[in-house]
C-alpha atoms as a PDB file:
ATOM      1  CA  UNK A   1     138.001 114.096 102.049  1.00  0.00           C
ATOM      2  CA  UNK A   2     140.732 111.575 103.005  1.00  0.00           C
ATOM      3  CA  UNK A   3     139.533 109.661 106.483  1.00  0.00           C
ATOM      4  CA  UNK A   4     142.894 107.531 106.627  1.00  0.00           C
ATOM      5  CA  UNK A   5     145.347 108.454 104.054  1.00  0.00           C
ATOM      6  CA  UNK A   6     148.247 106.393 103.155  1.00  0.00           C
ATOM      7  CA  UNK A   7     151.882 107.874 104.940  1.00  0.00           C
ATOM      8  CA  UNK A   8     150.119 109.451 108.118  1.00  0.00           C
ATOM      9  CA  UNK A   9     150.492 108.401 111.150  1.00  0.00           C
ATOM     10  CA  UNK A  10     148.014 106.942 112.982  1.00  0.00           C
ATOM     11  CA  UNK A  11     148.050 109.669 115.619  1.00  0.00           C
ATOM     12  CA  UNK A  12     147.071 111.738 112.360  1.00  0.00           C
ATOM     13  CA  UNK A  13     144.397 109.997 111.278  1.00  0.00           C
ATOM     14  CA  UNK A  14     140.916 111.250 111.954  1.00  0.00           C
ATOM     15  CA  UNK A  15     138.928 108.341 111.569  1.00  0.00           C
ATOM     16  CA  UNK A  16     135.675 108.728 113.630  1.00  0.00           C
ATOM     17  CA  UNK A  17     133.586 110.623 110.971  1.00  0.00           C
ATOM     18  CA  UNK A  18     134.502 107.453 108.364  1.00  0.00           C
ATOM     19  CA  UNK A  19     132.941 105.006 111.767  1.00  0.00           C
ATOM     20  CA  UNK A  20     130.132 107.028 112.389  1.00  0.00           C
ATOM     21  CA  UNK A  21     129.186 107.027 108.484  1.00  0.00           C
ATOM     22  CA  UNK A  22     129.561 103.261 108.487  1.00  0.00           C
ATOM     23  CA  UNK A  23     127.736 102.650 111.750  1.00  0.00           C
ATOM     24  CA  UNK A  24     124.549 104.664 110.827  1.00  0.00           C
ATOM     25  CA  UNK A  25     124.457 103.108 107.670  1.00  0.00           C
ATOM     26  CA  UNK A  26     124.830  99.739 110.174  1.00  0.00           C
ATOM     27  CA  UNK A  27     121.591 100.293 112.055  1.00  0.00           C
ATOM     28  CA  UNK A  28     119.605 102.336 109.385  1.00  0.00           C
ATOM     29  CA  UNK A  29     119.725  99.544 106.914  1.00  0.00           C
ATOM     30  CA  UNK A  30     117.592  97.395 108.230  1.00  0.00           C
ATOM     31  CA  UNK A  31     115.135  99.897 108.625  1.00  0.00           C
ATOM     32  CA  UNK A  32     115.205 101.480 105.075  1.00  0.00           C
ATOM     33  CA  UNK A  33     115.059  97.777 103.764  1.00  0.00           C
ATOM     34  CA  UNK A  34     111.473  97.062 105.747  1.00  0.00           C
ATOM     35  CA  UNK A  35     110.296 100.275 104.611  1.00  0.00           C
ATOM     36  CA  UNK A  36     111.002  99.753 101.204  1.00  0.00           C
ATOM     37  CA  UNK A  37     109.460  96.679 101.160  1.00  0.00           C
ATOM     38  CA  UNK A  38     106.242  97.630 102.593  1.00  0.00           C
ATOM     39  CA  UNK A  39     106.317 100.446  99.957  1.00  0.00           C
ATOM     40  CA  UNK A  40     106.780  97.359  97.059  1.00  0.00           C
ATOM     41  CA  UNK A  41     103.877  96.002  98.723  1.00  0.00           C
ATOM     42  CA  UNK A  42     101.274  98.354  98.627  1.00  0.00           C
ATOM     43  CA  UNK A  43     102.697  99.873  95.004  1.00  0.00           C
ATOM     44  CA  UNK A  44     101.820  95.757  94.083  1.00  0.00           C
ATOM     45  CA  UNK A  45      98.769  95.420  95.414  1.00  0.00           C
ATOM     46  CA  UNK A  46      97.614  98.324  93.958  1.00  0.00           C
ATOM     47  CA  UNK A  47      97.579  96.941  90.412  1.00  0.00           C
ATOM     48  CA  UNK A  48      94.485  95.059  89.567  1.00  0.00           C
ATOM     49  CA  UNK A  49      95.895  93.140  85.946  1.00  0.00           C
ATOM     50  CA  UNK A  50      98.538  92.012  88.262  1.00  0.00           C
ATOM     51  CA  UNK A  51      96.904  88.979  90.104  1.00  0.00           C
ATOM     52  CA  UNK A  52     100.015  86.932  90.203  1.00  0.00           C
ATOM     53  CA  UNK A  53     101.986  88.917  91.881  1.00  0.00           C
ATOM     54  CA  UNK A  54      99.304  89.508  94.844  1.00  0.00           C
ATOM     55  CA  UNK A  55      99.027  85.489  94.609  1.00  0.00           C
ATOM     56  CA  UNK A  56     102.890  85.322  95.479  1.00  0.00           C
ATOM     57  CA  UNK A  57     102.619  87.933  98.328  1.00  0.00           C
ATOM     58  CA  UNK A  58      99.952  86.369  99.943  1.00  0.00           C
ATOM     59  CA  UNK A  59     101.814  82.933 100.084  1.00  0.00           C
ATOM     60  CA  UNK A  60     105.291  84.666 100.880  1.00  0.00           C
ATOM     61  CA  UNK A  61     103.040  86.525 103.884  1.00  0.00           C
ATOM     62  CA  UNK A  62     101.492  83.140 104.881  1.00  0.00           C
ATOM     63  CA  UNK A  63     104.884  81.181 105.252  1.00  0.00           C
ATOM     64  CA  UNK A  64     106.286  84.384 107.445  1.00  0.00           C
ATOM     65  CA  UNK A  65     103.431  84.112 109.530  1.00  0.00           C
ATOM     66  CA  UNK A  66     103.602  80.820 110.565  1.00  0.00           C
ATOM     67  CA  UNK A  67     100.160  79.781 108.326  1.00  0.00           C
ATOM     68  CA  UNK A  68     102.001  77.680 105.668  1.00  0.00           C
ATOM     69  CA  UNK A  69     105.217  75.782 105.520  1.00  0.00           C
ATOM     70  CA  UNK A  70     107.366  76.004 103.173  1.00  0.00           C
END
């Protein structure tokens, strides 16, 4: 599917499905991005030979808190 093809004119073009594509993907970012972080975070603390890790997210929670400063 071409959304703006090159020798059309622009009174040809059908652009508003190729906007609404890159506007959802605009506002749902942010969301899939939180979500898939929370996922990392409970697949991480999870793992018990993995102390480290739950070390690091427990400091990287504190400084976005407000408890530590980094």
């Amino acid at each position: 599917m071409h959304y703006a093809p090159e020798g059309v004119p622009p009174a040809q073009m059908n652009t508003e499905t190729m906007w609404f594509i890159y506007g959802y993907i605009a506002m749902v970012s942010e969301y899939w991005i939180v979500f898939a972080r929370e996922l990392d975070t409970e697949r991480f603390r999870k793992l018990k030979h993995v102390e480290s890790i739950n070390f690091n997210i427990k400091i990287l929670e504190d400084i976005t808190n407000g408890k530590k400063k980094f």
